[in-house]
C-alpha atoms as a PDB file:
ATOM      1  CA  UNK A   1     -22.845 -23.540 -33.981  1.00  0.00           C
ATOM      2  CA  UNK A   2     -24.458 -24.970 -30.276  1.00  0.00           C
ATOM      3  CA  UNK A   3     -27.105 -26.807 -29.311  1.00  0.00           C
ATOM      4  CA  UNK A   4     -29.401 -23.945 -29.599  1.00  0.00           C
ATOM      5  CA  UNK A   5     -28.675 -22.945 -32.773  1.00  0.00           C
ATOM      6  CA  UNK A   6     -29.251 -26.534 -34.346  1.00  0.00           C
ATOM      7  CA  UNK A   7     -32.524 -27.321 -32.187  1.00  0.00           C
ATOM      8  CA  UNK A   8     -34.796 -24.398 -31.982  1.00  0.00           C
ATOM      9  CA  UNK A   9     -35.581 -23.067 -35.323  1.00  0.00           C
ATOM     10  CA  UNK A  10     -36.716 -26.135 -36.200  1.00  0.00           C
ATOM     11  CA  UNK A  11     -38.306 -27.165 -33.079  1.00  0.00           C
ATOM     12  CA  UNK A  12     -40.348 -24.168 -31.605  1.00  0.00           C
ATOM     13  CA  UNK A  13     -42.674 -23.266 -34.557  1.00  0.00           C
ATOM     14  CA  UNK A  14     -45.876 -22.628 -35.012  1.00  0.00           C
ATOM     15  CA  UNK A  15     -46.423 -25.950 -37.300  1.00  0.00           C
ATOM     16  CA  UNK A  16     -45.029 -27.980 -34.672  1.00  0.00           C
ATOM     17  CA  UNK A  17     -48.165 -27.119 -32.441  1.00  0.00           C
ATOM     18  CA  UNK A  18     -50.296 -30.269 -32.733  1.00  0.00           C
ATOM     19  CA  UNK A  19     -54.156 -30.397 -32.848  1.00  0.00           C
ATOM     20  CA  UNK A  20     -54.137 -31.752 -28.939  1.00  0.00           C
ATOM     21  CA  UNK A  21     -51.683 -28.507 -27.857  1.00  0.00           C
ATOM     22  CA  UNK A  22     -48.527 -31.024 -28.418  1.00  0.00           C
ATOM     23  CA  UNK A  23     -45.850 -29.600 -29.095  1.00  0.00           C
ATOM     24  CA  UNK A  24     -44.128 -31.583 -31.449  1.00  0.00           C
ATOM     25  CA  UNK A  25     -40.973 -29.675 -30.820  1.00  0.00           C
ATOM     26  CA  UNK A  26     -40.245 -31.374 -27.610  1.00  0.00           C
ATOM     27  CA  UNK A  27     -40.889 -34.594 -28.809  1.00  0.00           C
ATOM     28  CA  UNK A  28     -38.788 -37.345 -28.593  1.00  0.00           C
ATOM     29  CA  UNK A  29     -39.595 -38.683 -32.443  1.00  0.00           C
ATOM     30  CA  UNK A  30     -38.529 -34.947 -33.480  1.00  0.00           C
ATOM     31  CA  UNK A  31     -35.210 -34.690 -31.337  1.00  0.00           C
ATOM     32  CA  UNK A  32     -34.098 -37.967 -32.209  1.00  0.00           C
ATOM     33  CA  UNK A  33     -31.050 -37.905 -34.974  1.00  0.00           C
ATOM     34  CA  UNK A  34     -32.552 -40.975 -36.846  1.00  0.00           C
ATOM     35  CA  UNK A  35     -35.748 -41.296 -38.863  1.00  0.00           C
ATOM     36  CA  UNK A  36     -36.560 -37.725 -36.719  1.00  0.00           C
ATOM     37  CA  UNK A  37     -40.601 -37.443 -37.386  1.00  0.00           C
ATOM     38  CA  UNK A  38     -41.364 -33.890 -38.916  1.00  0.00           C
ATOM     39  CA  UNK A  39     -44.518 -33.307 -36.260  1.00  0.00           C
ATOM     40  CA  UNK A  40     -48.024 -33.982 -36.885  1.00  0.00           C
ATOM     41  CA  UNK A  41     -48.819 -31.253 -39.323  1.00  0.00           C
ATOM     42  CA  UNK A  42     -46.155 -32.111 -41.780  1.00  0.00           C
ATOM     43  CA  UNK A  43     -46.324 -35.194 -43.496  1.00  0.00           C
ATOM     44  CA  UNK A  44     -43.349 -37.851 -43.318  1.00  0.00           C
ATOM     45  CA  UNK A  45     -42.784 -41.457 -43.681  1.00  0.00           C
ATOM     46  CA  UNK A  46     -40.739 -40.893 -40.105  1.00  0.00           C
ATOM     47  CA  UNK A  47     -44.072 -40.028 -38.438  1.00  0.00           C
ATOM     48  CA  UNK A  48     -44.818 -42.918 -35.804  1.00  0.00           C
ATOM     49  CA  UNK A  49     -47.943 -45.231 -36.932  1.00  0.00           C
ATOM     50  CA  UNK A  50     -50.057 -43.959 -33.477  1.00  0.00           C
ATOM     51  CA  UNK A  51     -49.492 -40.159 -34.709  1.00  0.00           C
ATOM     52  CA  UNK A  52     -50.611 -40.825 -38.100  1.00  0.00           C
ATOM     53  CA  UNK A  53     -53.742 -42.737 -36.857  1.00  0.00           C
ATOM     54  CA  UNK A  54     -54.344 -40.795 -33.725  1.00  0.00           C
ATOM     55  CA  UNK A  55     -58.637 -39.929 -33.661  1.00  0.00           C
ATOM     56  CA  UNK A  56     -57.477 -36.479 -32.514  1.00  0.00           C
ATOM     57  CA  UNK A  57     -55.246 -35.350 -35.249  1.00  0.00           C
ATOM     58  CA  UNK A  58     -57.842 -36.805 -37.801  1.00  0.00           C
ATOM     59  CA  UNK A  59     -61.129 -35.394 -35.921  1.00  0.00           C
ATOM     60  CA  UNK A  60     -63.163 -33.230 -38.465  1.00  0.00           C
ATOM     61  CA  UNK A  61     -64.230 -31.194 -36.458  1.00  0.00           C
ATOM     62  CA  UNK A  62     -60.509 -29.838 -36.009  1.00  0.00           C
ATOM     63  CA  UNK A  63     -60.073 -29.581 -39.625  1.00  0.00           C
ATOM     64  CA  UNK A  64     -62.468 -27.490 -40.172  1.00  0.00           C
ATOM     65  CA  UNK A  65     -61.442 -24.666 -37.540  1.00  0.00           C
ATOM     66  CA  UNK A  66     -59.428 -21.704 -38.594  1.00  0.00           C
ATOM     67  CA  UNK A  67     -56.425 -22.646 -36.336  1.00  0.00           C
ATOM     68  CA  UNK A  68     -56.536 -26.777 -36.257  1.00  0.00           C
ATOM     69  CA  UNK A  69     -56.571 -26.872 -32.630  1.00  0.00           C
ATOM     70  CA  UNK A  70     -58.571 -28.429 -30.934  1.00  0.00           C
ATOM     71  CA  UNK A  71     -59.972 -25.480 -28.494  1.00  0.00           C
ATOM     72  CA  UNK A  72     -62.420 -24.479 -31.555  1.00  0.00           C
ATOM     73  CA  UNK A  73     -64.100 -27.681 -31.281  1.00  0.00           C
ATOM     74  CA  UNK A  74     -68.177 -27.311 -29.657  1.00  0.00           C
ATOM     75  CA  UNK A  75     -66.783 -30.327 -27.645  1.00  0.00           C
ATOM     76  CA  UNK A  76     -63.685 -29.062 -26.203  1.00  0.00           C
ATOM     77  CA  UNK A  77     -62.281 -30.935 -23.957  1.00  0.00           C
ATOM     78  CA  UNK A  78     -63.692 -34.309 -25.823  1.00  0.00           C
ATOM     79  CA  UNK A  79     -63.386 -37.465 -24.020  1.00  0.00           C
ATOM     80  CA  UNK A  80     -60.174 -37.820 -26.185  1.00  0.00           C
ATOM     81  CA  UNK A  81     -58.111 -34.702 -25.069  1.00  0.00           C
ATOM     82  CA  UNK A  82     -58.974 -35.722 -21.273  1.00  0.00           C
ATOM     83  CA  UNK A  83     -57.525 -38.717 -21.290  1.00  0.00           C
ATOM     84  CA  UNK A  84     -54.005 -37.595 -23.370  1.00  0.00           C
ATOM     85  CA  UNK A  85     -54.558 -34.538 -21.068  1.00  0.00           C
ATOM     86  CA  UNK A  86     -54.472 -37.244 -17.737  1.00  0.00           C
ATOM     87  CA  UNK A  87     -51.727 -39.306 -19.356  1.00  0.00           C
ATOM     88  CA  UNK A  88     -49.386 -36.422 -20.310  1.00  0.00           C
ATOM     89  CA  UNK A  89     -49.804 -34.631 -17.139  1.00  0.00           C
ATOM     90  CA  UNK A  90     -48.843 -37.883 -14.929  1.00  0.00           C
ATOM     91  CA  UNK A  91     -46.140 -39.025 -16.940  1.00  0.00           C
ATOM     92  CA  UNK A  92     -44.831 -36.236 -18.618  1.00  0.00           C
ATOM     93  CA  UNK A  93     -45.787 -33.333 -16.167  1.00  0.00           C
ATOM     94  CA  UNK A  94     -47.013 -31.244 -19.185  1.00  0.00           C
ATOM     95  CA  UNK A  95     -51.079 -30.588 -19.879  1.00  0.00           C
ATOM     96  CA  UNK A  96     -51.864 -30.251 -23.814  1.00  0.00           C
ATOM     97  CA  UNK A  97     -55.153 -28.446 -22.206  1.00  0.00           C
ATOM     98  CA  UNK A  98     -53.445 -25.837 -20.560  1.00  0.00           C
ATOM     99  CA  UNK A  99     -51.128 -26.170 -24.045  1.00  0.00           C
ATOM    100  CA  UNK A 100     -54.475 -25.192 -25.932  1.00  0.00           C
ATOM    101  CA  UNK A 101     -55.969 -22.390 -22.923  1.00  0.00           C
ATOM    102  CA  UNK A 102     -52.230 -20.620 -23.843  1.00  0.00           C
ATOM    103  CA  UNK A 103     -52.156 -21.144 -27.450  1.00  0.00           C
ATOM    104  CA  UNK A 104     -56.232 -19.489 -27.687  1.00  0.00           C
ATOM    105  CA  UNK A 105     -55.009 -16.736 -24.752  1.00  0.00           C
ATOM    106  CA  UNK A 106     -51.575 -15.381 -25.836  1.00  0.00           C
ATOM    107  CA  UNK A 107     -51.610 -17.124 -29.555  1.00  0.00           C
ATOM    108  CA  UNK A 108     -49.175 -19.088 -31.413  1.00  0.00           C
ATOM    109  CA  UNK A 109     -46.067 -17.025 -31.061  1.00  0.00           C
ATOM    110  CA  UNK A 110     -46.643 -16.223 -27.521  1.00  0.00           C
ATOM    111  CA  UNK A 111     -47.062 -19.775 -26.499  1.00  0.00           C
ATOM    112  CA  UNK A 112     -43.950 -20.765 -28.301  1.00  0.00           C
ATOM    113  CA  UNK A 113     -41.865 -17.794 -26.469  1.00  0.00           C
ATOM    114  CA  UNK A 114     -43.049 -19.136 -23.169  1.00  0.00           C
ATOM    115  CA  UNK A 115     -42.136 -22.992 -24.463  1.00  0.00           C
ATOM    116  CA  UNK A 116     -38.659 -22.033 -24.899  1.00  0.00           C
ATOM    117  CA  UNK A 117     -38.179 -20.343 -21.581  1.00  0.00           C
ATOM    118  CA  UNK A 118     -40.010 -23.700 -19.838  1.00  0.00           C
ATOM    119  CA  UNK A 119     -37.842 -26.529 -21.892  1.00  0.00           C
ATOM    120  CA  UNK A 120     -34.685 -24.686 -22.853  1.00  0.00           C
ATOM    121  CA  UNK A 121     -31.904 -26.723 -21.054  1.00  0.00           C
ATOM    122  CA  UNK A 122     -29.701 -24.352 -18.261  1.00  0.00           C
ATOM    123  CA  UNK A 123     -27.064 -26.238 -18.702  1.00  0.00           C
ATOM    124  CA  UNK A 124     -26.514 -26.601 -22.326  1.00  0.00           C
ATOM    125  CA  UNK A 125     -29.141 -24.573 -24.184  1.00  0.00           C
ATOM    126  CA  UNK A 126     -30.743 -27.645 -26.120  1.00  0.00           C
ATOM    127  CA  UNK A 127     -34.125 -28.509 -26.441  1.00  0.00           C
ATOM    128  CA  UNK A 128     -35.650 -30.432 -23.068  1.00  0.00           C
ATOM    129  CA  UNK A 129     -37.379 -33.965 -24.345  1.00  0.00           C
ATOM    130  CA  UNK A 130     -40.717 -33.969 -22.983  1.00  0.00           C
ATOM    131  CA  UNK A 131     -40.507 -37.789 -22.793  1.00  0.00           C
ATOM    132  CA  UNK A 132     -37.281 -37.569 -21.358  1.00  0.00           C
ATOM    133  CA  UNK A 133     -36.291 -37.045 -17.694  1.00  0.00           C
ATOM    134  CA  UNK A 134     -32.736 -35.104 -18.668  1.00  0.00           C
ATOM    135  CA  UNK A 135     -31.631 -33.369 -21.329  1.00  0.00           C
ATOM    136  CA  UNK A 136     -30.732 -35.567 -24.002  1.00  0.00           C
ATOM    137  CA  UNK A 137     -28.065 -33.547 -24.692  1.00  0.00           C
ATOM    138  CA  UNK A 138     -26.211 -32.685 -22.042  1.00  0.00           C
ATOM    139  CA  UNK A 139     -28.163 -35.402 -19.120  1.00  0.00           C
ATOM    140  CA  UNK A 140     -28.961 -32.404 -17.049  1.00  0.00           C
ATOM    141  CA  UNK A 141     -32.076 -33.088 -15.073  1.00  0.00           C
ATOM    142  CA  UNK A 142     -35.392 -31.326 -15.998  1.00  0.00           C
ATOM    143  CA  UNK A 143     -36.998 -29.664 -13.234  1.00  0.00           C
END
């Protein structure tokens, strides 16, 4: 079986989608082979403590939406998502807005068919860390 096989069906699903427009997926807590965190929707004694206290994940207001996300909320983009948004797009390259503006335009399965085109590895097929810099698999640079 390769790297493919073993990542991405448990990886790119629609439970991995975090409130924010994380995707879990692409996590390094998730890829990792020891105590690998099951993503913010799925409880876990793996999960890290700042993902089980995080103020977004535990917002009411996202609870109470028919999706989770966050792009139901009255206050979309909160104070919150702005800053993750400014902190994930400057370290990471990747904007859990423009996660969400995907997610609400072409819907769950749609946003996970473009994720897998954007962090599938060339070189080996494996699942792209967003926290990484190469493939954590292979070491083949992300673009």
């Amino acid at each position: 079986m390769g790297v493919e096989e073993t990542i991405y069906p448990d990886s790119l699903r629609a439970v991995m989608i975090a409130p924010c427009g994380m995707n879990c997926g692409l996590c390094i807590g998730h890829l990792r082979e020891k105590n690998r965190c099951g993503g913010c929707n799925v409880d876990n004694t793996n999960k890290p403590k700042h993902c089980v206290v995080c103020r977004i994940k535990n917002c009411d207001e996202t609870k109470t939406g028919e999706t989770g996300l966050c792009f139901e909320c009255s206050k979309f983009p909160c104070a919150r998502m702005r800053q993750l948004d400014k902190r994930y797009r400057t370290k990471y390259g990747m904007s859990m807005l423009e996660n969400l503006e995907r997610v609400r335009e072409l819907g769950v399965e749609g946003f996970l068919g473009m994720e897998k085109e954007r962090w599938t590895c060339p070189e080996c097929g494996g699942v792209i860390c967003v926290h990484r810099e190469a493939c954590i698999y292979c070491g083949h640079a992300r673009s």
